[in-house]
C-alpha atoms as a PDB file:
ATOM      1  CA  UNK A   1       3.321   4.575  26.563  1.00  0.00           C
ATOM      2  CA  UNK A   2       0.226   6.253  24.917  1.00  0.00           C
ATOM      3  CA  UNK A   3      -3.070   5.246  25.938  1.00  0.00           C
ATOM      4  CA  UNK A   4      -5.020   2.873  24.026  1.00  0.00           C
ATOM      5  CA  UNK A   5      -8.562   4.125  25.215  1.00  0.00           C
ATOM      6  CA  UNK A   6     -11.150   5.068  22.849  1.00  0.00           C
ATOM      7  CA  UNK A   7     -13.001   8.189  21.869  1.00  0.00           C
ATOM      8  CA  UNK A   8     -16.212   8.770  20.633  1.00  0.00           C
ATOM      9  CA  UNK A   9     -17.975  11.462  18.837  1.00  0.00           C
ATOM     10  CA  UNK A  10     -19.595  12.149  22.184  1.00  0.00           C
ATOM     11  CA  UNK A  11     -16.525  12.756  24.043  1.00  0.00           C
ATOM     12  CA  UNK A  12     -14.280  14.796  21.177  1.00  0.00           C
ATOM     13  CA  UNK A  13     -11.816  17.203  23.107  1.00  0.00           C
ATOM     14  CA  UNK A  14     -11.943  20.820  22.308  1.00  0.00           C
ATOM     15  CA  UNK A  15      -8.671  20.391  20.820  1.00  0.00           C
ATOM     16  CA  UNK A  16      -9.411  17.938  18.104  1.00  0.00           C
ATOM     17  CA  UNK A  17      -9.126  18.066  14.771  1.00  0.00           C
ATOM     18  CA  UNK A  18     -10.740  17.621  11.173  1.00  0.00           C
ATOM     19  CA  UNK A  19     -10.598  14.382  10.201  1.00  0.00           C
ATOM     20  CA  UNK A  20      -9.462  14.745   6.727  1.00  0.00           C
ATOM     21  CA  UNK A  21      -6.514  16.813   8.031  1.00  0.00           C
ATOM     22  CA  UNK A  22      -5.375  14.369  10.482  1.00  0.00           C
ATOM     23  CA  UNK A  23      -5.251  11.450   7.649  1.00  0.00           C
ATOM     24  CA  UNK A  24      -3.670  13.592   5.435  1.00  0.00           C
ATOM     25  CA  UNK A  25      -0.746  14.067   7.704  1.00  0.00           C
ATOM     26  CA  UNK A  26      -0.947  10.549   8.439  1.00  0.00           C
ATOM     27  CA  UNK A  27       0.254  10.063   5.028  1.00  0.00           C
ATOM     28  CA  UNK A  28      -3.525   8.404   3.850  1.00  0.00           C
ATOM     29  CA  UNK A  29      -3.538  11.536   1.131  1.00  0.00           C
ATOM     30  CA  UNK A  30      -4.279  14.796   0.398  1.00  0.00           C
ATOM     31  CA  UNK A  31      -7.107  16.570   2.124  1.00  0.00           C
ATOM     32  CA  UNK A  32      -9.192  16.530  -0.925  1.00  0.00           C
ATOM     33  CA  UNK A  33      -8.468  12.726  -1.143  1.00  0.00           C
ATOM     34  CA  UNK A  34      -9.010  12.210   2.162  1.00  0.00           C
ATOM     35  CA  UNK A  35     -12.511  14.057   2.427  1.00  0.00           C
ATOM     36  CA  UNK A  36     -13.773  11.350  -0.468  1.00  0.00           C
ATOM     37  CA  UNK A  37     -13.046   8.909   1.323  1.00  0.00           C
ATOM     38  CA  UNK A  38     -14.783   9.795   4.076  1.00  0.00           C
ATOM     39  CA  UNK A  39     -17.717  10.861   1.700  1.00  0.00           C
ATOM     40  CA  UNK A  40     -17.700   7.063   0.477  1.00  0.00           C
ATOM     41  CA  UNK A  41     -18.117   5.334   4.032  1.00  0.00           C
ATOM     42  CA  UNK A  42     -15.004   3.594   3.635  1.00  0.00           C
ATOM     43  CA  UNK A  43     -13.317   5.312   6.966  1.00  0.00           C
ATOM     44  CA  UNK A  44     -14.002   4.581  10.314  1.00  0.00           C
ATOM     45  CA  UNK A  45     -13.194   5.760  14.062  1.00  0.00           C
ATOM     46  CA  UNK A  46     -13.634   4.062  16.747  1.00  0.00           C
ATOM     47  CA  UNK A  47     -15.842   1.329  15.553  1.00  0.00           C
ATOM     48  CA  UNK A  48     -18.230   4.003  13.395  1.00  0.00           C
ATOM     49  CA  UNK A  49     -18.466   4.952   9.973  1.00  0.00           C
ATOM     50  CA  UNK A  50     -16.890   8.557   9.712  1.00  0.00           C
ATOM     51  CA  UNK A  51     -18.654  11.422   8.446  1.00  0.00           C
ATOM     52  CA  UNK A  52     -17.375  14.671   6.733  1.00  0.00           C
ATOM     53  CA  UNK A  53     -17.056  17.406   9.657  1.00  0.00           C
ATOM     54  CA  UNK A  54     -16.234  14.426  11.962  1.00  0.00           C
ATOM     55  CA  UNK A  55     -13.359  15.694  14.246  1.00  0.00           C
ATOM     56  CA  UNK A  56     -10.703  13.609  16.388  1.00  0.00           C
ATOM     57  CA  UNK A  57      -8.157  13.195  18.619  1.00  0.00           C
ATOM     58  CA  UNK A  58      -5.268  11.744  16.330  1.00  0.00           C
ATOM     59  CA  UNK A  59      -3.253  10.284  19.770  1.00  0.00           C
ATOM     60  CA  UNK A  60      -6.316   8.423  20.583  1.00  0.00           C
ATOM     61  CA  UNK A  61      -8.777   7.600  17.819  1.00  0.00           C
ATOM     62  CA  UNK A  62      -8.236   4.155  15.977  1.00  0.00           C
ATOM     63  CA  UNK A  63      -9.072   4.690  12.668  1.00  0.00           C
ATOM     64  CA  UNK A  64      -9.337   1.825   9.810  1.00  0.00           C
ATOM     65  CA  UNK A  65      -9.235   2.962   5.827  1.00  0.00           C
ATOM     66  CA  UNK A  66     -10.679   0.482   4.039  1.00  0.00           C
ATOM     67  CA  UNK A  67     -10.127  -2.144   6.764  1.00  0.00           C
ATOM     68  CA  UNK A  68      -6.659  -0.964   7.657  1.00  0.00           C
ATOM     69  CA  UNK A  69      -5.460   1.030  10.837  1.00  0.00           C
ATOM     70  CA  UNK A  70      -3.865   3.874  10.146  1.00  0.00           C
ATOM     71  CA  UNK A  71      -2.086   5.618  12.795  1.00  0.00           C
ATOM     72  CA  UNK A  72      -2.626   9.132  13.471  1.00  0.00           C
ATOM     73  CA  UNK A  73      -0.467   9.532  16.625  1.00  0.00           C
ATOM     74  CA  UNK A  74       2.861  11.537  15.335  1.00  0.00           C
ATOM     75  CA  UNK A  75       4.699  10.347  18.492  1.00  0.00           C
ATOM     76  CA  UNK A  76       4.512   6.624  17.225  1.00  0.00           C
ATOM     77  CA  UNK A  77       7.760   5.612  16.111  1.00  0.00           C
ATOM     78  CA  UNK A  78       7.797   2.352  13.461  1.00  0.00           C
ATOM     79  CA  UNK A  79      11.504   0.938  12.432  1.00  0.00           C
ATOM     80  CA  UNK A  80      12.968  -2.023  11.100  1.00  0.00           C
ATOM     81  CA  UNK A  81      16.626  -3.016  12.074  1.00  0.00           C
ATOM     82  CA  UNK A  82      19.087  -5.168  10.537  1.00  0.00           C
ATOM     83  CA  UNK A  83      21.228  -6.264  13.820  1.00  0.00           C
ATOM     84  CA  UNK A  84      25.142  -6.864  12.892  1.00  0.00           C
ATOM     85  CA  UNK A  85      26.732 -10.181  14.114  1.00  0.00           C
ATOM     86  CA  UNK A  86      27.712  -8.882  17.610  1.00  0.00           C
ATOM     87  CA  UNK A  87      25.439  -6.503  18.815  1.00  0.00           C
ATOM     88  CA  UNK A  88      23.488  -7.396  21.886  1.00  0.00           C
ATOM     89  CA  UNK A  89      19.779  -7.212  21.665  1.00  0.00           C
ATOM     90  CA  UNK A  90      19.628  -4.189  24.127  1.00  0.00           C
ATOM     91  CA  UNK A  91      19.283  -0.669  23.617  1.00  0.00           C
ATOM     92  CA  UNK A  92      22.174   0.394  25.932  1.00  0.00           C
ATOM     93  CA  UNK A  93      24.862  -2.367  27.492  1.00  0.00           C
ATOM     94  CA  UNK A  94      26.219  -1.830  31.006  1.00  0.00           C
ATOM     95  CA  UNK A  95      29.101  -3.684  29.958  1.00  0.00           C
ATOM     96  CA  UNK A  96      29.891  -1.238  27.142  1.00  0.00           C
ATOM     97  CA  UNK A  97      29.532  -3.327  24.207  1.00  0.00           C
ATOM     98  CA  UNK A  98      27.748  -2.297  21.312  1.00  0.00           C
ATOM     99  CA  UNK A  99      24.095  -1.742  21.492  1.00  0.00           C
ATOM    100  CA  UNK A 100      20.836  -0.854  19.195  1.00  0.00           C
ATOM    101  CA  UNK A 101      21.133   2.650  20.638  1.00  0.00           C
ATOM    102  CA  UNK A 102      24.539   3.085  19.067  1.00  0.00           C
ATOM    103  CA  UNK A 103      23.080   2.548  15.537  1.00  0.00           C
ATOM    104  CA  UNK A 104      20.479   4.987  16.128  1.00  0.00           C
ATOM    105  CA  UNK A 105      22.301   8.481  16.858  1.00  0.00           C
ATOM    106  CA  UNK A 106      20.397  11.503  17.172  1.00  0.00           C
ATOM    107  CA  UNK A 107      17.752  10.329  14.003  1.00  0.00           C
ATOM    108  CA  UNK A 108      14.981   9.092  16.710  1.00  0.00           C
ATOM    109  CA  UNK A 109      13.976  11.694  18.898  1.00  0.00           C
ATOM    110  CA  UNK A 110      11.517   9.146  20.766  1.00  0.00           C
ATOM    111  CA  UNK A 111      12.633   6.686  23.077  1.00  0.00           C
ATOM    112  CA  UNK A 112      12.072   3.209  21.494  1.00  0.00           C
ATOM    113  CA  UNK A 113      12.634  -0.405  22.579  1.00  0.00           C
ATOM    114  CA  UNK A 114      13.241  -3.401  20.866  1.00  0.00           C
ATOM    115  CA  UNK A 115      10.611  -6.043  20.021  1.00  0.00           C
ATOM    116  CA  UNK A 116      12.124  -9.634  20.877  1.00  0.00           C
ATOM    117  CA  UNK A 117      15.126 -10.206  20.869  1.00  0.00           C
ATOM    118  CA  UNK A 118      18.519 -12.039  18.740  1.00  0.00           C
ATOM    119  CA  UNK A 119      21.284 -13.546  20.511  1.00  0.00           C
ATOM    120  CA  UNK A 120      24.751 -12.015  20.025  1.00  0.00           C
ATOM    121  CA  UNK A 121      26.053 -14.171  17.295  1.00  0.00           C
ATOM    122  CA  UNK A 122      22.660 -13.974  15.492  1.00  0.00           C
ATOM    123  CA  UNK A 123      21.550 -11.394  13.024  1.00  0.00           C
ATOM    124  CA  UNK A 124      18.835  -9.517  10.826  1.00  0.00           C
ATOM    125  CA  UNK A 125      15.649  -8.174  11.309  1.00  0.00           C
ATOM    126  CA  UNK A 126      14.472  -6.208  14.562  1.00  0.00           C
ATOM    127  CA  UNK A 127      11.635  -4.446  14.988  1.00  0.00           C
ATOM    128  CA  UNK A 128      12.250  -0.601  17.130  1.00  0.00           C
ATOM    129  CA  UNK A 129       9.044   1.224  18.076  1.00  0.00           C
ATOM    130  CA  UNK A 130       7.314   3.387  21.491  1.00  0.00           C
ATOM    131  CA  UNK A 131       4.154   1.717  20.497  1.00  0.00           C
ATOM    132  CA  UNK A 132       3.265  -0.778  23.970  1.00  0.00           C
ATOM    133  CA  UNK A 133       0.502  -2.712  22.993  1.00  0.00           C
ATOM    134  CA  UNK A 134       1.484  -3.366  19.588  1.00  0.00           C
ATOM    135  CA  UNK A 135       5.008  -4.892  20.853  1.00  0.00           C
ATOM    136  CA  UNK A 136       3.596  -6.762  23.607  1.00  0.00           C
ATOM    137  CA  UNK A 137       1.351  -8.673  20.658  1.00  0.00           C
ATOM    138  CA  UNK A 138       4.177  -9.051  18.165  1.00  0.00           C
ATOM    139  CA  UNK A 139       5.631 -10.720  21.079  1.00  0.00           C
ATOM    140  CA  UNK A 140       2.880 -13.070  23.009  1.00  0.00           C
ATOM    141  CA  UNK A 141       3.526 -16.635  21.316  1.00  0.00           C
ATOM    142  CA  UNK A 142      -0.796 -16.459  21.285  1.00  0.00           C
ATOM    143  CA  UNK A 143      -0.998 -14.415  18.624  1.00  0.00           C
ATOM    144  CA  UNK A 144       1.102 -16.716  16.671  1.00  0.00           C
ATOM    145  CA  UNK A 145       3.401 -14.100  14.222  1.00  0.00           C
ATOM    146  CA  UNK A 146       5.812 -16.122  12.162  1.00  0.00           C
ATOM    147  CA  UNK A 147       9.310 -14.865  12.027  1.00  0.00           C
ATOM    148  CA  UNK A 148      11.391 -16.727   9.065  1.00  0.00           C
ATOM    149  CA  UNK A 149      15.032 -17.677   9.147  1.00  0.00           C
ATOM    150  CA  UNK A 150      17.790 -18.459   7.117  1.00  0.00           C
ATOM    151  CA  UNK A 151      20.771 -20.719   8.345  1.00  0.00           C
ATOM    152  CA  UNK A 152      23.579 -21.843   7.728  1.00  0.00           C
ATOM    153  CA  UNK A 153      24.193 -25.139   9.241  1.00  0.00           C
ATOM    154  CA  UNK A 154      26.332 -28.547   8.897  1.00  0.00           C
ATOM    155  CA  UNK A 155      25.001 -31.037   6.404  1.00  0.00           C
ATOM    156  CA  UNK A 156      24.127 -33.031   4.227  1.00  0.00           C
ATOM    157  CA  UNK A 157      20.524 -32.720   4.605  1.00  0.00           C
ATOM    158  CA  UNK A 158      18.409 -35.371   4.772  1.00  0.00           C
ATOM    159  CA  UNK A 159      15.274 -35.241   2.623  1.00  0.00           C
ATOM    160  CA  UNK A 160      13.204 -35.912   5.715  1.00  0.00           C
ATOM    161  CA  UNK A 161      14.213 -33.541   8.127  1.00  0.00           C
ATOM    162  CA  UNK A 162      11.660 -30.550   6.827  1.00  0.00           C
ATOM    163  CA  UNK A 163       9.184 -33.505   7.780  1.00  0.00           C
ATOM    164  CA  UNK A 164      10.922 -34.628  11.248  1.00  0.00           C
ATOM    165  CA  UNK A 165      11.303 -30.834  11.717  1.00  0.00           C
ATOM    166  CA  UNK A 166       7.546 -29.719  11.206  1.00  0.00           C
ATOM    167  CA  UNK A 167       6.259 -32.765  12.932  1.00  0.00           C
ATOM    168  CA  UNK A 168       7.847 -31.413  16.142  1.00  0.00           C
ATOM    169  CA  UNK A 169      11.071 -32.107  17.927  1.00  0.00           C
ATOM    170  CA  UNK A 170      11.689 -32.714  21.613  1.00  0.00           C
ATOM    171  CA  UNK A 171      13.494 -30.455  23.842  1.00  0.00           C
ATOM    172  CA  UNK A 172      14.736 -30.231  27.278  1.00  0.00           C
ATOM    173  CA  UNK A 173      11.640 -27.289  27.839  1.00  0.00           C
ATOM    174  CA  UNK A 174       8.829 -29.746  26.065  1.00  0.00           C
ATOM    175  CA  UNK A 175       8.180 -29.922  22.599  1.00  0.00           C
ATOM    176  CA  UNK A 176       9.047 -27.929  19.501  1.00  0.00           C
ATOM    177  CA  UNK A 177       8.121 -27.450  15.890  1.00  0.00           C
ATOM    178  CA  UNK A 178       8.844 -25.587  12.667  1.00  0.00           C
ATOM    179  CA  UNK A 179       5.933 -23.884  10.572  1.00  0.00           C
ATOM    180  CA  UNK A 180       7.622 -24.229   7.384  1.00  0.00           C
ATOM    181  CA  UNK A 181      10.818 -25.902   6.055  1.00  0.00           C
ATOM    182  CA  UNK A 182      13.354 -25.648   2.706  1.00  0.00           C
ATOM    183  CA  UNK A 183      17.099 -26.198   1.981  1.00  0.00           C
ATOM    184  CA  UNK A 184      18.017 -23.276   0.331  1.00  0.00           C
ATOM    185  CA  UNK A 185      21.212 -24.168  -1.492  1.00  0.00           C
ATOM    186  CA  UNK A 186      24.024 -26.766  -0.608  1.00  0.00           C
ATOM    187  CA  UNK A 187      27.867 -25.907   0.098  1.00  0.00           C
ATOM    188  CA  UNK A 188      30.003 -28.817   0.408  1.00  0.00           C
ATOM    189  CA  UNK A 189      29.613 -30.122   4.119  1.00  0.00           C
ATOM    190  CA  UNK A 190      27.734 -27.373   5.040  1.00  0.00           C
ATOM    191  CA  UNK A 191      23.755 -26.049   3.914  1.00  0.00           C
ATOM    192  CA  UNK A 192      21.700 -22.938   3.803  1.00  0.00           C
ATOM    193  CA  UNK A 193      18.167 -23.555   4.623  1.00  0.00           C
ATOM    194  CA  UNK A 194      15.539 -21.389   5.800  1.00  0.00           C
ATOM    195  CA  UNK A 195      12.671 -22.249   8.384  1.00  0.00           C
ATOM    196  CA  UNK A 196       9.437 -20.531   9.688  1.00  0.00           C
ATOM    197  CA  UNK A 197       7.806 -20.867  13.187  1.00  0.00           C
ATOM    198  CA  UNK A 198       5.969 -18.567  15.506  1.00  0.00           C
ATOM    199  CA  UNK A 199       7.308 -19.225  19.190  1.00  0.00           C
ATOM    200  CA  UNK A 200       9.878 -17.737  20.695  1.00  0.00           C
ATOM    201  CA  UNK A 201      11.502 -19.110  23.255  1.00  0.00           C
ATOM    202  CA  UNK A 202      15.385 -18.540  24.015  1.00  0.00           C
ATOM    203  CA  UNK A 203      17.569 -19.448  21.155  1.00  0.00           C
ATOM    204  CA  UNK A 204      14.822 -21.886  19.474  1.00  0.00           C
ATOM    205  CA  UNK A 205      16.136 -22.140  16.192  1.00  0.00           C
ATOM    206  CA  UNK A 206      19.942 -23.017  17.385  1.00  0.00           C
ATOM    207  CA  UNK A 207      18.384 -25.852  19.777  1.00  0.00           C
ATOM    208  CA  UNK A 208      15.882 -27.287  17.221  1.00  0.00           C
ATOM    209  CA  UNK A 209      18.401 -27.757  14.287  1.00  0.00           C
ATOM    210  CA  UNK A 210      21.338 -28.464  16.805  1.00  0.00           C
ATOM    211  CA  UNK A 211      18.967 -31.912  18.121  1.00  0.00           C
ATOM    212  CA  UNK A 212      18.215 -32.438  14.695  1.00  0.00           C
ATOM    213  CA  UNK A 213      22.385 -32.985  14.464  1.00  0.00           C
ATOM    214  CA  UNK A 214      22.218 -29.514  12.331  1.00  0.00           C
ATOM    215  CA  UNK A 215      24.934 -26.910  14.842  1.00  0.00           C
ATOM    216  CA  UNK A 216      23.707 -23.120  13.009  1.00  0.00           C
ATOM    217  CA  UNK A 217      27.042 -21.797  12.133  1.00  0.00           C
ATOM    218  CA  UNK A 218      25.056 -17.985  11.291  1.00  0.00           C
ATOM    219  CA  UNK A 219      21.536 -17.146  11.755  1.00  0.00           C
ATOM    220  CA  UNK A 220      19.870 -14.547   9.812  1.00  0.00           C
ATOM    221  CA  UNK A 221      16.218 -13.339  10.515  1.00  0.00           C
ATOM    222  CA  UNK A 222      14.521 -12.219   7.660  1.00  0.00           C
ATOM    223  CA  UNK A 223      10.979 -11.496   8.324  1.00  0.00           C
ATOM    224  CA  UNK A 224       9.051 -10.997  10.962  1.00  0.00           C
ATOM    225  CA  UNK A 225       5.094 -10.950  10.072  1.00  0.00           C
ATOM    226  CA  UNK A 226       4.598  -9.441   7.139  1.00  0.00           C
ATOM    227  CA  UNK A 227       7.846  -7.301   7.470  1.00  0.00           C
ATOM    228  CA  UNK A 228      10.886  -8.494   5.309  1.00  0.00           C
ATOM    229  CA  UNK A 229      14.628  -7.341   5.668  1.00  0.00           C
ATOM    230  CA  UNK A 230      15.287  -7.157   2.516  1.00  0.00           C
ATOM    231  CA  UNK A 231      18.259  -5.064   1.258  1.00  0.00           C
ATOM    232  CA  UNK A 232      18.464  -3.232   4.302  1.00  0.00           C
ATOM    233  CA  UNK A 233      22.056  -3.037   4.800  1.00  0.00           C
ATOM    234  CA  UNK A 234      23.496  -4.231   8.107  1.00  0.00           C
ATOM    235  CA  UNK A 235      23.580  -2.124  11.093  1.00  0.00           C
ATOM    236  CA  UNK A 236      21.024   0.881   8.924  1.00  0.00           C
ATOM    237  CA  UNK A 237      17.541   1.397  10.289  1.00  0.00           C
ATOM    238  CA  UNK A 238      14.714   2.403   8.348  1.00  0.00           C
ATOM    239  CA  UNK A 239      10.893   3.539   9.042  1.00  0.00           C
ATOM    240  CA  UNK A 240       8.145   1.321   8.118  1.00  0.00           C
ATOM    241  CA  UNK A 241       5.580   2.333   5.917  1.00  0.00           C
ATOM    242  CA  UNK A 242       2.053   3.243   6.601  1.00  0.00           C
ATOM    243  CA  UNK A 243       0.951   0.083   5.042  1.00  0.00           C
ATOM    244  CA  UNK A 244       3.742  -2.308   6.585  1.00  0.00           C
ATOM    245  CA  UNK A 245       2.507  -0.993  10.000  1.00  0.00           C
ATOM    246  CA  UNK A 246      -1.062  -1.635   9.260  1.00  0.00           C
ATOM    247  CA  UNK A 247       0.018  -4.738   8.111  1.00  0.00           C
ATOM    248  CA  UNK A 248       1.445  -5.286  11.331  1.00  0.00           C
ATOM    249  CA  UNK A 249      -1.621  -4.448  13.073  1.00  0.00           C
ATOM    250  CA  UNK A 250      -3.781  -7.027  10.862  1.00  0.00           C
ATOM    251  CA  UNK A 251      -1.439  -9.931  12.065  1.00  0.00           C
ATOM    252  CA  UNK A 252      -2.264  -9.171  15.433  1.00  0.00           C
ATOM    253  CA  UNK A 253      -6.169  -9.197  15.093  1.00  0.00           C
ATOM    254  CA  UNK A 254      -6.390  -5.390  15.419  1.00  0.00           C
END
């Protein structure tokens, strides 16, 4: 995984390069573009304010535009997923069934590993990326991202149960509660609602709304953070953009 070490003005390689060139390619803007913004303080790397004839190392300098990190280091791979019902949350399955790899082909060069995970039967958003530290965060329940889901389960529902539901539920593994909770529409004996909640144990959402007397009859993720599946189409990959992924790197602190 890259290094997440620092570099400072004092200890520039010989190799670096102009720091207008290295946002441009990050996709900030054109040089020109890039060069105001440097002239107008609002650029920094490493912790200082960037001046014009600064140079850097783009696979180890942590730049912020305007309060946002922008990532400079082209081997950095970003992707959102939307997992198929049936797909195991692995990149390759020694029991041959189908895995994240075999949606990817030959389009990634990089080798890139799944953040979190979604049972079989479960589907929706997964995150894909090379980038260590930033998955390890997305991941450790003490950084607290939400990831939002929409179920269907058995009903009717009670009015109560966003209440009983956000005031915490008991499990066999201690205590459990949602962020957020709304009944999205009604179908006969059975409901769609969506919940939000940050932790991540092993199949939480199943065993919350299963004590509740809710079985999940499909699971779909569709955010995680400030990432949203949207219309991605089921099974399709797609990059994030250079403000989703700083987005991603605000809801971890960094």
């Amino acid at each position: 995984m890259p290094r997440d070490d620092r570099t400072t003005r004092t200890d520039v390689p010989e190799d670096a390069e102009r720091l207008q060139k290295v946002l441009a390619a990050a996709g900030v803007g054109s040089r020109r573009a890039c060069e105001d913004l440097i002239f107008r303080r609002r650029v920094t790397v490493n912790g200082q304010v960037a001046q014009l004839g600064d140079k850097v190392d783009p696979t180890t300098a942590v730049i912020f535009v305007d309060g946002e990190r922008v990532v400079t280091d082209t081997r950095l791979v970003y992707l959102a997923m939307n997992k198929p019902r049936g797909v195991v949350s692995t990149m390759a399955d020694e029991k041959g069934r189908t895995a994240l790899a075999d949606f990817l082909g030959n389009r990634v060069e990089q080798r890139v590993y799944h953040v979190g995970r979604l049972d079989a039967d479960s589907e929706g958003l997964l995150l894909l990326t090379n980038d260590g530290t930033l998955a390890h965060r997305l991941m450790h329940p003490s950084y607290g991202v939400p990831k939002t889901y929409l179920c269907e389960v058995a009903g009717p529902i009670p009015r109560n149960l966003g209440k009983r539901l956000m005031a915490g539920v008991e499990l066999e593994d201690g205590p459990a509660k949602v962020d957020s909770f709304r009944v999205v529409d009604t179908l006969g004996r059975s409901a769609q609602v969506e919940l939000t909640l940050h932790e991540g144990r092993k199949h939480i959402v199943r065993r919350i709304l299963g004590e509740v007397g809710h079985p999940v009859s499909r699971l779909i993720r569709t955010s995680i953070g400030p990432i949203r599946l949207g219309d991605l189409r089921a099974g399709r990959t797609r990059r994030l953009t250079n403000a989703e992924v700083a987005a991603l790197f605000k809801a971890v602190g960094d």
